[in-house]
Protein backbone atom coordinates (compact mmCIF):
# COMPACT_ATOMS: atom_id res chain seq x y z
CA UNK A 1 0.00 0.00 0.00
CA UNK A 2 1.10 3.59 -0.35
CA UNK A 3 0.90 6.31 1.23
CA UNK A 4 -1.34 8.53 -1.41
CA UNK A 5 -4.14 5.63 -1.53
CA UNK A 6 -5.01 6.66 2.42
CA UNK A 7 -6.69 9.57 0.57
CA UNK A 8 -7.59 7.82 -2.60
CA UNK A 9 -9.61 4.90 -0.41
CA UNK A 10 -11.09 7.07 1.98
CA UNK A 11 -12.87 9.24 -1.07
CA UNK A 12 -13.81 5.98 -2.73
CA UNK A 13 -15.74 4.94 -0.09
CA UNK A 14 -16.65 8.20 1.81
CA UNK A 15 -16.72 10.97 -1.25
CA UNK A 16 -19.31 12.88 0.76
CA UNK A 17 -17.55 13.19 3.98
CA UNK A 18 -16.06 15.74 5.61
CA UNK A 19 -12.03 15.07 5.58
CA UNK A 20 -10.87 18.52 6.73
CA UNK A 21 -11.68 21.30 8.81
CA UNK A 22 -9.28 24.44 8.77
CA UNK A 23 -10.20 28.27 9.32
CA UNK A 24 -14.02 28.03 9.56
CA UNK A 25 -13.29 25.59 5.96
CA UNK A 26 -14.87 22.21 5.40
CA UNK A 27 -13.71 19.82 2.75
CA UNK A 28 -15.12 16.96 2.32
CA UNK A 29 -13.00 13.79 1.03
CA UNK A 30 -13.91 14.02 -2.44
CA UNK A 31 -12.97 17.51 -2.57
CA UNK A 32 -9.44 17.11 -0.98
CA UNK A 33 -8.57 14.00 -3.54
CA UNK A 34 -9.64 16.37 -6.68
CA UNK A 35 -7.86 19.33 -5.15
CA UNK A 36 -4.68 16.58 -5.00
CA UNK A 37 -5.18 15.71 -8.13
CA UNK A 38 -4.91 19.00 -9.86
CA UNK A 39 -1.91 19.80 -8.11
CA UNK A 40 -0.38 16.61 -8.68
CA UNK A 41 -0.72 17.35 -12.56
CA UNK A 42 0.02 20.89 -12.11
CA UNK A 43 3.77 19.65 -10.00
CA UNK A 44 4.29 17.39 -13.14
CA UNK A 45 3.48 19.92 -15.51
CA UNK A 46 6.29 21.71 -13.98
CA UNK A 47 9.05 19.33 -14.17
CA UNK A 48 8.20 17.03 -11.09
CA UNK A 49 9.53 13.06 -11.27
CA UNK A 50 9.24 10.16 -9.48
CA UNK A 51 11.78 10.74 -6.57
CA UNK A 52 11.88 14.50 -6.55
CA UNK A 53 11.63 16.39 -3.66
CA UNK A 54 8.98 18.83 -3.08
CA UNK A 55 8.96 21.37 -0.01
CA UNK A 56 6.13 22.63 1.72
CA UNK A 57 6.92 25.54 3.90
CA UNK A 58 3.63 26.96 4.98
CA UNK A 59 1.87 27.25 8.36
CA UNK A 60 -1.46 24.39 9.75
CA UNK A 61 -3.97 24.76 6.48
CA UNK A 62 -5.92 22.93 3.83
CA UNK A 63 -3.24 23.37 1.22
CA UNK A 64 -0.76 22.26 3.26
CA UNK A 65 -2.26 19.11 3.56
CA UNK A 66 -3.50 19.00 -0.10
CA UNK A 67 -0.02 19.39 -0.99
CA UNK A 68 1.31 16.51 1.01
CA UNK A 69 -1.15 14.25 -1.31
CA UNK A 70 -0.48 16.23 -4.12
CA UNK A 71 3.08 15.59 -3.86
CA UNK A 72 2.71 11.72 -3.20
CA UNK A 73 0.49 11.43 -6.52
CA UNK A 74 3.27 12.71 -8.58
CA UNK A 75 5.06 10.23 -7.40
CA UNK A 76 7.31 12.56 -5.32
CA UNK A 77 8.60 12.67 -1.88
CA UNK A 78 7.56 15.72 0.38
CA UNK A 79 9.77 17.39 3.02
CA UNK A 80 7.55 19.76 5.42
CA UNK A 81 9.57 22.88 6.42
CA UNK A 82 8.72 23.77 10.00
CA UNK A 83 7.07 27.66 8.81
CA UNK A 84 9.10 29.53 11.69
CA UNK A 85 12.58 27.89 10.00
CA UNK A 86 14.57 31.40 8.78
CA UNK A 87 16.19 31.54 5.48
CA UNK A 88 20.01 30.03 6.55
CA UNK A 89 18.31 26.88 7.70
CA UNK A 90 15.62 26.84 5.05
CA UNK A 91 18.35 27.15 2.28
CA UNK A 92 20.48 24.44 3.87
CA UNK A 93 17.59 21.92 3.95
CA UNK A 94 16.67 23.26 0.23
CA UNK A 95 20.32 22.29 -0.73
CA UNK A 96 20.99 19.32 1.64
CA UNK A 97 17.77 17.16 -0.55
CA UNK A 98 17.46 18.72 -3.70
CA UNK A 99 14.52 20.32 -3.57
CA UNK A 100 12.74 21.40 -6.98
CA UNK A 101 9.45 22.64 -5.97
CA UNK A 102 8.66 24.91 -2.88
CA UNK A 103 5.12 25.09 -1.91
CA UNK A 104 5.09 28.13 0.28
CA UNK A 105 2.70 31.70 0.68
CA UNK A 106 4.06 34.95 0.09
CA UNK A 107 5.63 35.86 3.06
CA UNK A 108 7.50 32.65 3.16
CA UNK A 109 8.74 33.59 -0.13
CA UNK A 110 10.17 36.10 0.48
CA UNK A 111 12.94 34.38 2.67
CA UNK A 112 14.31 33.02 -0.37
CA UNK A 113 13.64 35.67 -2.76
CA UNK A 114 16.72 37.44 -4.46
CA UNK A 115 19.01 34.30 -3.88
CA UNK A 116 17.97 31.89 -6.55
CA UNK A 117 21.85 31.80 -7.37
CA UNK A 118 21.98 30.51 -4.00
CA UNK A 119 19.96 27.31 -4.81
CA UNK A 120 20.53 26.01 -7.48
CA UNK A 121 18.41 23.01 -7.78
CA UNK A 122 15.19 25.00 -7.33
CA UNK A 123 13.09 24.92 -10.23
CA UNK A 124 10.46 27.31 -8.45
CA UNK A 125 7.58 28.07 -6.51
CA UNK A 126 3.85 27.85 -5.89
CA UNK A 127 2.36 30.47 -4.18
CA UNK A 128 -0.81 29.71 -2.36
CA UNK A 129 -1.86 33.52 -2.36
CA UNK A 130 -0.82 36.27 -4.20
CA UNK A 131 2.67 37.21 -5.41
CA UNK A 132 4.42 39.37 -7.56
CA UNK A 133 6.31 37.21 -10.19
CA UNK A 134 10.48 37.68 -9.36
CA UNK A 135 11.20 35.21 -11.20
CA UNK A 136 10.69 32.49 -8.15
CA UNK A 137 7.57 31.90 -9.29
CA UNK A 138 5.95 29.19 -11.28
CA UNK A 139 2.00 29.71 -10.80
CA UNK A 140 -0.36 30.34 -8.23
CA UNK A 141 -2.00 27.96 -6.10
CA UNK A 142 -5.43 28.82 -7.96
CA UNK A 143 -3.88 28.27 -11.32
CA UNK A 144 -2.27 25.06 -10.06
CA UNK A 145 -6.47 23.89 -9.40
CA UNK A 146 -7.35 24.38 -13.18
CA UNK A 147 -5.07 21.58 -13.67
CA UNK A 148 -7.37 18.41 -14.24
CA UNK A 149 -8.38 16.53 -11.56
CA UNK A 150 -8.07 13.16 -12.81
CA UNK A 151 -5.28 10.95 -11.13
CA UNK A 152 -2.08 10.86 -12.77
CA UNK A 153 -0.92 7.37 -13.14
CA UNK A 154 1.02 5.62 -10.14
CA UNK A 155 4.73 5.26 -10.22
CA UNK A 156 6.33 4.46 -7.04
CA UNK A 157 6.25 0.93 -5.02
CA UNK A 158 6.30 0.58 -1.33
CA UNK A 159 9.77 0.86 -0.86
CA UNK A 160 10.16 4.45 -2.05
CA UNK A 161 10.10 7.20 0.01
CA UNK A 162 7.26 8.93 1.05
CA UNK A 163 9.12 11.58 3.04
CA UNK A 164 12.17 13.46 4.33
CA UNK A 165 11.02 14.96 7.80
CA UNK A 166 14.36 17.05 9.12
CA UNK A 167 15.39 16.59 12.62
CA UNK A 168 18.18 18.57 14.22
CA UNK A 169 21.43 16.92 14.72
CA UNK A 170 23.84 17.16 17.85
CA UNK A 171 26.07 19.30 15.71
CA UNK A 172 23.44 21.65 15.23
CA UNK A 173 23.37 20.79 11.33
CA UNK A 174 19.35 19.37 10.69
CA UNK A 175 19.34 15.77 9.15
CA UNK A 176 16.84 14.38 7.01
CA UNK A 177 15.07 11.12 8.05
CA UNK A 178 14.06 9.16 5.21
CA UNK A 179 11.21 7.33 5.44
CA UNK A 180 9.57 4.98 2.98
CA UNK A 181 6.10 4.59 2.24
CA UNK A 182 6.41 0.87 3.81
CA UNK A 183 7.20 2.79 7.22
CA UNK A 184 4.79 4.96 7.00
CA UNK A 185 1.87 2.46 6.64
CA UNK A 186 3.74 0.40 9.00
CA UNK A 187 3.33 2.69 11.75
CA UNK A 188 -0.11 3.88 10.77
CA UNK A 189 -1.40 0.52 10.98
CA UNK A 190 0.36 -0.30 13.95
CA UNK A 191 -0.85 2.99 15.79
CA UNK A 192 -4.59 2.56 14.60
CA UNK A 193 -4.62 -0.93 15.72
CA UNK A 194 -3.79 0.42 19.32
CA UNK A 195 -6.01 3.47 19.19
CA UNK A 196 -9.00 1.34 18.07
CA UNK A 197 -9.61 4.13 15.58
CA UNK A 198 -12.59 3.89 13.30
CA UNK A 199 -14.73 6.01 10.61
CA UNK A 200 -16.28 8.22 13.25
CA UNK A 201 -13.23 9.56 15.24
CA UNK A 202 -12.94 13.15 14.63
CA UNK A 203 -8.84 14.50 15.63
CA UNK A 204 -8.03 17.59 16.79
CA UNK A 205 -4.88 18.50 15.43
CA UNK A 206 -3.05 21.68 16.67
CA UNK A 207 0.45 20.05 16.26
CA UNK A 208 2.38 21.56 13.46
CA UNK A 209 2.44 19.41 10.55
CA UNK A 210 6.39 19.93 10.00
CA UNK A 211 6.24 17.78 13.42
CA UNK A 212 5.49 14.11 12.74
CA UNK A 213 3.34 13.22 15.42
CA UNK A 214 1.42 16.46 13.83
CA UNK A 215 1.73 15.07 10.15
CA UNK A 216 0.65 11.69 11.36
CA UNK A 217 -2.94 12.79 12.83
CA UNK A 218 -3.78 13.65 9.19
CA UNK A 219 -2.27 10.71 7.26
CA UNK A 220 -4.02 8.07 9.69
CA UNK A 221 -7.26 9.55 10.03
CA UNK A 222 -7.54 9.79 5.92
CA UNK A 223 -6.69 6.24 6.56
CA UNK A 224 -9.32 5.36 9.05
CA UNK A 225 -11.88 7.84 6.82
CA UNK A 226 -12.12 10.20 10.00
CA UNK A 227 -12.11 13.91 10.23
CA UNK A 228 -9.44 16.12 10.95
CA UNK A 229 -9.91 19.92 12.97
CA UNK A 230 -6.96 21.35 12.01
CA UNK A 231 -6.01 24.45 13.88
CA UNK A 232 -2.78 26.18 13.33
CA UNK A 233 -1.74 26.00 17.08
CA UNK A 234 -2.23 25.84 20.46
CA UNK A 235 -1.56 29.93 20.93
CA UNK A 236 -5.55 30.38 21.66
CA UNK A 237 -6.53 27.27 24.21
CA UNK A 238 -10.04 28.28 24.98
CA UNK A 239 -10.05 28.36 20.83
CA UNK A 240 -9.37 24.71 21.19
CA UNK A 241 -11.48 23.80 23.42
CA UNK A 242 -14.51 25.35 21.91
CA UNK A 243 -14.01 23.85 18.78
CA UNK A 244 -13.11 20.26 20.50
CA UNK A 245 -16.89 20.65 22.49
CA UNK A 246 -18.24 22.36 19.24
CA UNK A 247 -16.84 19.36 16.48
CA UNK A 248 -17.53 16.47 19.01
CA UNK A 249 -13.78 15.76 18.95
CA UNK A 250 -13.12 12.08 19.67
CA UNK A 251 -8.82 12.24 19.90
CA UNK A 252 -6.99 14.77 21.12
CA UNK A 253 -3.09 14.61 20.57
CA UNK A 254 -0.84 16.84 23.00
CA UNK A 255 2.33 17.43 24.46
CA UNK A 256 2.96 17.94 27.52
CA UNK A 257 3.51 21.88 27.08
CA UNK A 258 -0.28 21.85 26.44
CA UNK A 259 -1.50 19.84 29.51
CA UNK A 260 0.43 22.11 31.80
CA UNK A 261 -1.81 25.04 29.66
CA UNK A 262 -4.83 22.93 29.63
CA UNK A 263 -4.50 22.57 33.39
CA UNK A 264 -4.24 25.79 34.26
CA UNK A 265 -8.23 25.82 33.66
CA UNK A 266 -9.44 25.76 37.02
CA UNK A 267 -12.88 24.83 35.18
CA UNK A 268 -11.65 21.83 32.39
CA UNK A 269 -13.77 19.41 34.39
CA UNK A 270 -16.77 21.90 34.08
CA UNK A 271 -16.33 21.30 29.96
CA UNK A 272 -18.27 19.04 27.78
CA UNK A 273 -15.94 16.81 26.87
CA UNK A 274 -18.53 13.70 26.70
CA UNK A 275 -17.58 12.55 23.06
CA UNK A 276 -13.88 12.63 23.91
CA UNK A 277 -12.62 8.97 23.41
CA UNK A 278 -8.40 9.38 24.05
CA UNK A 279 -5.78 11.89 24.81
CA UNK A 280 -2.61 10.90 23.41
CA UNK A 281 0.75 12.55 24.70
CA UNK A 282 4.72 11.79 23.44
CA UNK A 283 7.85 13.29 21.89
CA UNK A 284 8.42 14.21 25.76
CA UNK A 285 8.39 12.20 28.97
CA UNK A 286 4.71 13.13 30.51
CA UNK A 287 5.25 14.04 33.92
CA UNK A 288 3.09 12.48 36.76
CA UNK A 289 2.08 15.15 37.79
CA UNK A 290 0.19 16.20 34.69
CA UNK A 291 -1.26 12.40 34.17
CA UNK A 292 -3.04 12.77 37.57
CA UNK A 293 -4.74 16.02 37.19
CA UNK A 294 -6.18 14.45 33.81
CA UNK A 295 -7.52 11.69 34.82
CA UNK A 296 -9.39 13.56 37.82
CA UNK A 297 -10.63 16.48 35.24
CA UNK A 298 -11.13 14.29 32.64
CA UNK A 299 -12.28 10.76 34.70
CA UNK A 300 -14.06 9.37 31.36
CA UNK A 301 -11.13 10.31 28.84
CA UNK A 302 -8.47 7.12 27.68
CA UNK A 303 -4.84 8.35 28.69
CA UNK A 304 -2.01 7.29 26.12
CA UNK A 305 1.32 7.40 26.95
CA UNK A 306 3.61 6.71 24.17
CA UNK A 307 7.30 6.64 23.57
CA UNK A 308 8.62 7.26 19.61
CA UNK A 309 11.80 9.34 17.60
CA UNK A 310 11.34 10.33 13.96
CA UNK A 311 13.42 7.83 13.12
CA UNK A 312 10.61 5.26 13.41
CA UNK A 313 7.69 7.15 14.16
CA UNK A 314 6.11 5.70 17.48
CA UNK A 315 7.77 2.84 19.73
CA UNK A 316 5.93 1.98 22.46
CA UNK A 317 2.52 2.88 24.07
CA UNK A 318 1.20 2.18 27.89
CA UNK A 319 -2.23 0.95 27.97
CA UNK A 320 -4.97 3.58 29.64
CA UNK A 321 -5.52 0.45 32.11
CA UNK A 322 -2.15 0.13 33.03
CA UNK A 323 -1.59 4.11 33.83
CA UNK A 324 -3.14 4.18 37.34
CA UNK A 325 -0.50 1.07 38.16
CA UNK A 326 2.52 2.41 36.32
CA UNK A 327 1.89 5.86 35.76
CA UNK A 328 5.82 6.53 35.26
CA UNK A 329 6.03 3.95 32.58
CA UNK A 330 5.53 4.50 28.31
CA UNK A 331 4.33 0.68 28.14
CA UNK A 332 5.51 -2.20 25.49
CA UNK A 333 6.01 -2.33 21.99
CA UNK A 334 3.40 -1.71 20.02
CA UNK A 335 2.01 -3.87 17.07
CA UNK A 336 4.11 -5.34 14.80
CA UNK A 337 7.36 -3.68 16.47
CA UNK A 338 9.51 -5.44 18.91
CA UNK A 339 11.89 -3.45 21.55
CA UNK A 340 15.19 -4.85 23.62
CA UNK A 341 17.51 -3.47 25.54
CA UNK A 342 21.41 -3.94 25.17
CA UNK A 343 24.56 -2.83 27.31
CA UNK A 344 27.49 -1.10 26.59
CA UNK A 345 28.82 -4.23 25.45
CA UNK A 346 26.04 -4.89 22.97
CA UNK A 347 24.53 -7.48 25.15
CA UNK A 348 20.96 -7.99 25.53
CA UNK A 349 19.57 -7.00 28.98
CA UNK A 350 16.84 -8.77 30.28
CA UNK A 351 16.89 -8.20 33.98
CA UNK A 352 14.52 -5.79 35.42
CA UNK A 353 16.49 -2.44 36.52
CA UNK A 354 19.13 -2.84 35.06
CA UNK A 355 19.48 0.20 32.60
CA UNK A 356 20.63 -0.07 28.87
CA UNK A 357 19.95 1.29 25.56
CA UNK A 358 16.77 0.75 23.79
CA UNK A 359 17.02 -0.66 20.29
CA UNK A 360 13.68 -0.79 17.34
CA UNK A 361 12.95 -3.55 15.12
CA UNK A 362 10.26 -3.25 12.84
CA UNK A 363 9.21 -1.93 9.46
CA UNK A 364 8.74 1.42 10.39
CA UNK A 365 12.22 2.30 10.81
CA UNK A 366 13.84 4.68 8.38
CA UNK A 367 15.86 3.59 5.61
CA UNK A 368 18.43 5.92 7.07
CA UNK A 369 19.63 9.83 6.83
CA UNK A 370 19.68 11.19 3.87
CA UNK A 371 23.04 11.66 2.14
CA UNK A 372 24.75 10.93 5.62
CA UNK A 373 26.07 7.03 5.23
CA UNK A 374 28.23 7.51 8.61
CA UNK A 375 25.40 8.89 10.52
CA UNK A 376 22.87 6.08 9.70
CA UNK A 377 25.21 3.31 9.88
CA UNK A 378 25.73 4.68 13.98
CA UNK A 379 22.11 4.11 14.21
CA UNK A 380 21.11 1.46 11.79
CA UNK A 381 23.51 -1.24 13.39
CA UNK A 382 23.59 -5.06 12.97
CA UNK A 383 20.20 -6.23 14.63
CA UNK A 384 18.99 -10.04 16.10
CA UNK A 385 18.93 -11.56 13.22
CA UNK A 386 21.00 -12.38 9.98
CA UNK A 387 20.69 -9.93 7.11
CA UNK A 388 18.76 -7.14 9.38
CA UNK A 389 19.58 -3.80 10.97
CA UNK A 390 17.90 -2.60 14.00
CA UNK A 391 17.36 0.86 15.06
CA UNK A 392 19.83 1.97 18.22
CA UNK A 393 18.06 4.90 19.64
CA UNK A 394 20.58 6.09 21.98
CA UNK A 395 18.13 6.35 24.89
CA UNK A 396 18.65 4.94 28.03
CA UNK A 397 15.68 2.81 28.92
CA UNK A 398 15.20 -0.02 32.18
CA UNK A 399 12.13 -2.84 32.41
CA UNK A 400 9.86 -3.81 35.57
CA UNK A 401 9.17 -7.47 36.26
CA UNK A 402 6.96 -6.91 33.54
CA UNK A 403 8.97 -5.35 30.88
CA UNK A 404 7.56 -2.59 30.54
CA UNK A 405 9.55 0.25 29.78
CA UNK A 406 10.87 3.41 31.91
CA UNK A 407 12.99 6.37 30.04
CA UNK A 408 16.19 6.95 31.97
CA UNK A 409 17.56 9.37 29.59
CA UNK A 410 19.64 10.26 26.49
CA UNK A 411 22.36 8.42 26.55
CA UNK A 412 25.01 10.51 25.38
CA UNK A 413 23.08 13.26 27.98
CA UNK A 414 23.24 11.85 31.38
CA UNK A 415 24.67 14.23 33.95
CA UNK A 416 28.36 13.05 35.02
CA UNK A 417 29.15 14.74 38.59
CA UNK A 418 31.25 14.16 41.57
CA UNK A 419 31.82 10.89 40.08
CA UNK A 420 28.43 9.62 39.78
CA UNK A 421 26.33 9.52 36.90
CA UNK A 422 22.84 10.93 37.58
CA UNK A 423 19.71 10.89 35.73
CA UNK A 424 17.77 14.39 34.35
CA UNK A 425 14.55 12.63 34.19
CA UNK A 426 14.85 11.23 37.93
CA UNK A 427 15.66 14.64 38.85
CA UNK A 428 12.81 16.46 36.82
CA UNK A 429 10.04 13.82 38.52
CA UNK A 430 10.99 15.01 41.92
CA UNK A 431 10.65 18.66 41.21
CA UNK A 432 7.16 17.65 39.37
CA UNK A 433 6.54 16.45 42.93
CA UNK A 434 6.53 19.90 44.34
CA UNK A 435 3.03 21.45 44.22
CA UNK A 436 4.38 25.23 42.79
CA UNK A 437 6.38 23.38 39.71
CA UNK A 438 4.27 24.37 37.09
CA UNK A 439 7.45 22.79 34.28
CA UNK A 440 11.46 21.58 34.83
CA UNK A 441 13.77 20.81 32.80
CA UNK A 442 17.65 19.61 33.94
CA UNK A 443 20.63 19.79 32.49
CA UNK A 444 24.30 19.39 33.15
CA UNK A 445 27.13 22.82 33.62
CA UNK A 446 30.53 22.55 33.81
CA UNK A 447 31.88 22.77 37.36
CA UNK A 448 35.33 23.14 38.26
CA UNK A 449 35.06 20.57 41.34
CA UNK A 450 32.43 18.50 39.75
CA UNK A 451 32.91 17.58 37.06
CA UNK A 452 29.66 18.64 35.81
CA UNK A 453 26.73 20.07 38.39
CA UNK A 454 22.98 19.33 38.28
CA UNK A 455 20.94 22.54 37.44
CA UNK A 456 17.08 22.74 37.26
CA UNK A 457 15.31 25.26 35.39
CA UNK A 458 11.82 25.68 36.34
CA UNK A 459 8.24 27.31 36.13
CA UNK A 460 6.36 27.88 38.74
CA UNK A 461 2.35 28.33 39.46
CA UNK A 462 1.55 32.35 39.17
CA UNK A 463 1.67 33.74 42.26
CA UNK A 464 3.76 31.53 43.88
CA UNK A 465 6.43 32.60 46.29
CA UNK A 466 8.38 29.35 46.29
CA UNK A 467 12.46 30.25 46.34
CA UNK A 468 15.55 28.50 44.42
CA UNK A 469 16.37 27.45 48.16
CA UNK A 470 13.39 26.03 49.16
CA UNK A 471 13.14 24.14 45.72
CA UNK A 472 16.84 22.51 46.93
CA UNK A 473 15.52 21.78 50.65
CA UNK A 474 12.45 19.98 48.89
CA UNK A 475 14.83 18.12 46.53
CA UNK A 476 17.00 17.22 49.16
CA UNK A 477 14.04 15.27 50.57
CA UNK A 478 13.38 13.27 47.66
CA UNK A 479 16.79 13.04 46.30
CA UNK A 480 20.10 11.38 47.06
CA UNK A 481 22.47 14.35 47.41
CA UNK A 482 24.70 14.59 44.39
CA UNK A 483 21.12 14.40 42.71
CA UNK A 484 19.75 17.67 44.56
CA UNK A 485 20.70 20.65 41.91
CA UNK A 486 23.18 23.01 42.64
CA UNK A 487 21.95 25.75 40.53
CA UNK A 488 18.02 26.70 40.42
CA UNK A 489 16.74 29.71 37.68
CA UNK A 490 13.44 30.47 37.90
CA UNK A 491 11.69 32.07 34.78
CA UNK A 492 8.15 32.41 33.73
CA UNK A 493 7.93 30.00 31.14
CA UNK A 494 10.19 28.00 29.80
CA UNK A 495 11.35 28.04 25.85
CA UNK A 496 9.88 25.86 24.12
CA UNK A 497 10.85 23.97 20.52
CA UNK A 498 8.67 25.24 17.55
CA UNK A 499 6.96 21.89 17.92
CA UNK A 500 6.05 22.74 21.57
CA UNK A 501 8.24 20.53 23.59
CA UNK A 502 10.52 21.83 26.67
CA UNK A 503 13.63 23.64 25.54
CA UNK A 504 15.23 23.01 28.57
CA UNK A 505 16.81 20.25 29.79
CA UNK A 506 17.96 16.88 28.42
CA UNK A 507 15.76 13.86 29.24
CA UNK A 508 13.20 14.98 26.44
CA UNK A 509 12.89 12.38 23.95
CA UNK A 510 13.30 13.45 20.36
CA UNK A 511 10.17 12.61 18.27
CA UNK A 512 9.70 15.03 15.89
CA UNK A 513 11.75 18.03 15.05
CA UNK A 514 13.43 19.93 17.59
């Protein structure tokens, strides 16, 4: 299967559906495929192949996600350009795959503008409003939806890629993940399965779609034949919350940036959330803290909590039954993917505790990095089995009795002081433990005694009058002592990635670009 027939099916058997809503817009299934269509023919028109690369670098909206389908019907593979990426970074990624279509709105255009010298495999682009031809320009999104909408004729087999979704690097230097439209379908199946999705879910999606776990909500539910809200973000949360009571929203995917907004709602349990089915939450530990105060405000609502990276898409998944018992945990494997864990020696662990690197086999795990052989052969590594390679996350992972799973941390990011090795996740649950904490992150600073010394930075609840040494007294209850920080900075918020997730600190996990 590929990835383009998730639309194709879904208006085959549901034409009259709505597929899409976006900016007070409905589309209904039929209408998206057509619109894909024409756009499809419009990208081959214009030079497109099987194999090119197409960029979309707009914002949340309905072409963005006709131009995902667009691009997979021309047989090409679509990179989504995070919209708040600046012109160094957006030229690099331009360069780095090839691209020979941008998809983009006039403002974006304008960040490449004047510099066509400056990439030289860029045929053009297609504005979705209106531009002044500078010679960028190949037509407008309008004249792109005279093309006919017929289908053009299929040219790529499951083992082509589907996309290039651009992750950021420990160098700094953003590396493309490579993905095949066997992963993809891979991991939508194996995530649907879990989810128990069907026809009538209806997702609200305010995840940008440059984000994975944002892209994803779309591609499964035209895969399931549900409905998609699609807001641009989660800047306006009484916004989303209207329109999740107003659209009878069944799934709600979040990060854990947006729980600690959503719970600042003194009133969510006062809501109508009575067609809510799930919440889903990963590409970041979710603290205990926040899993609690859900399941009291929201007592009929399914909790996920999953573990994934880009690289694969989604790992694991705890089941909502299991939460109350091992609230701490992001589950087992999920369907059709199989987890171990392995020592620095490359051994298999299989005692419970005992802390060792988490390694992915499965067919949702990339083909590799694109044009970066060294760089995928450190993570694709000899697996279990003749002739295989698995994926080696580099996160530090330990089992229960059980086996289910607990993140320890990165691996190359644990916190080496006064020689002892100490955990930033360990040290982020206990300041979730104190009631001001509103969000934490931990990292490691060079100290001349040391080594390196444990620093928390940290949110707290408006109002509060809680003080960087009563945060260390309170840590010093719950922690052993070369655990306790050294350094506490308090700041209003915390940054956050343009994908939402906590700036700060090192035991996030890295689904999705950060």
């Amino acid at each position: 299967m590929l990835v383009g027939e998730f639309l194709e099916n879904s208006a085959r058997e549901h034409p009259d559906k709505v597929a899409l809503i976006a900016h007070k817009k409905r589309l209904t299934y039929a209408q998206v495929d057509n619109a894909a269509n024409s756009l499809a023919n419009a990208l081959i028109a214009n030079g497109i192949q099987r194999q090119d690369r197409v960029a979309i670098y707009l914002e949340n909206s309905i072409e963005s996600v006709v131009s995902v389908f667009g691009i997979l019907k021309a047989s090409g593979i679509f990179v989504i350009v995070n919209p708040q990426v600046k012109s160094k970074k957006l030229g690099y990624i331009l360069n780095d795959c090839q691209v020979k279509i941008l998809i983009t709105d006039s403002k974006h255009l304008a960040e490449i503008s004047g510099n066509a010298e400056g990439h030289p495999h860029l045929r053009g682009a297609i504005s979705v409003d209106e531009h002044e031809d500078d010679g960028m320009l190949l037509c407008g999104y309008k004249e792109a939806m005279k093309y006919p909408n017929t289908p053009p004729p299929n040219r790529s087999i499951d083992i082509d890629l589907a996309i290039l979704i651009y992750t950021s690097g420990s160098t700094g230097t953003p590396k493309g993940v490579m993905l095949t439209h066997l992963n993809v379908v891979s991991a939508a199946n194996s995530i649907i399965e879990y989810l128990e999705n069907t026809d009538k879910d209806i997702i609200m999606d305010c995840l940008p779609l440059s984000f994975d776990y944002g892209l994803y909500q779309v591609l499964m539910a035209f895969k399931f034949g549900g409905t998609v809200v699609l807001e641009k973000s989660f800047l306006y949360p009484y916004h989303i919350i209207e329109s999740i009571i107003r659209e009878e929203v069944t799934g709600f995917p979040i990060v854990p940036p947006i729980a600690a907004i959503l719970l600042k709602n003194k009133n969510l349990a006062e809501y109508d959330f009575s067609r809510l089915r799930y919440i889903t939450s990963t590409a970041q530990v979710f603290p205990v803290k926040y899993i609690v105060q859900l399941q009291k405000a929201l007592p009929n609502v399914k909790i996920f909590s999953m573990y994934g990276l880009t690289e694969c898409k989604r790992v694991s998944y705890l089941p909502p039954e299991e939460l109350s018992r091992r609230p701490s945990s992001v589950g087992k494997a999920m369907p059709n993917v199989e987890t171990y864990l392995v020592n620095e020696r490359g051994e298999m662990i299989t005692k419970a505790g005992e802390v060792g690197e988490l390694v992915v086999r499965g067919s949702n795990v990339m083909k590799g990095y694109w044009n970066l052989p060294e760089e995928s052969a450190k993570k694709l590594r000899i697996g279990l089995y003749p002739g295989e390679t698995n994926l080696f996350t580099g996160d530090l992972f330990k089992m229960d009795e059980d086996a289910y799973l607990y993140f320890v941390a990165r691996k190359d990011n644990m916190i080496k002081t006064a020689g002892g090795i100490v955990s930033p996740k360990e040290v982020e649950d206990a300041l979730y433990e104190i009631d001001d904490v509103v969000e934490a992150g931990v990292l490691g600073i060079p100290d001349d005694v040391l080594g390196q010394a444990v620093k928390a930075v940290v949110a707290l609840r408006k109002g509060s009058k809680l003080t960087k040494e009563e945060i260390m007294r309170l840590c010093t209850r719950k922690l052993e002592r070369c655990m306790v920080p050294k350094h506490v900075e308090i700041r209003e918020q915390l940054p956050r990635t343009p994908t939402g997730k906590i700036a700060v600190g090192v035991s996030q996990e890295h689904e999705g670009n950060e």
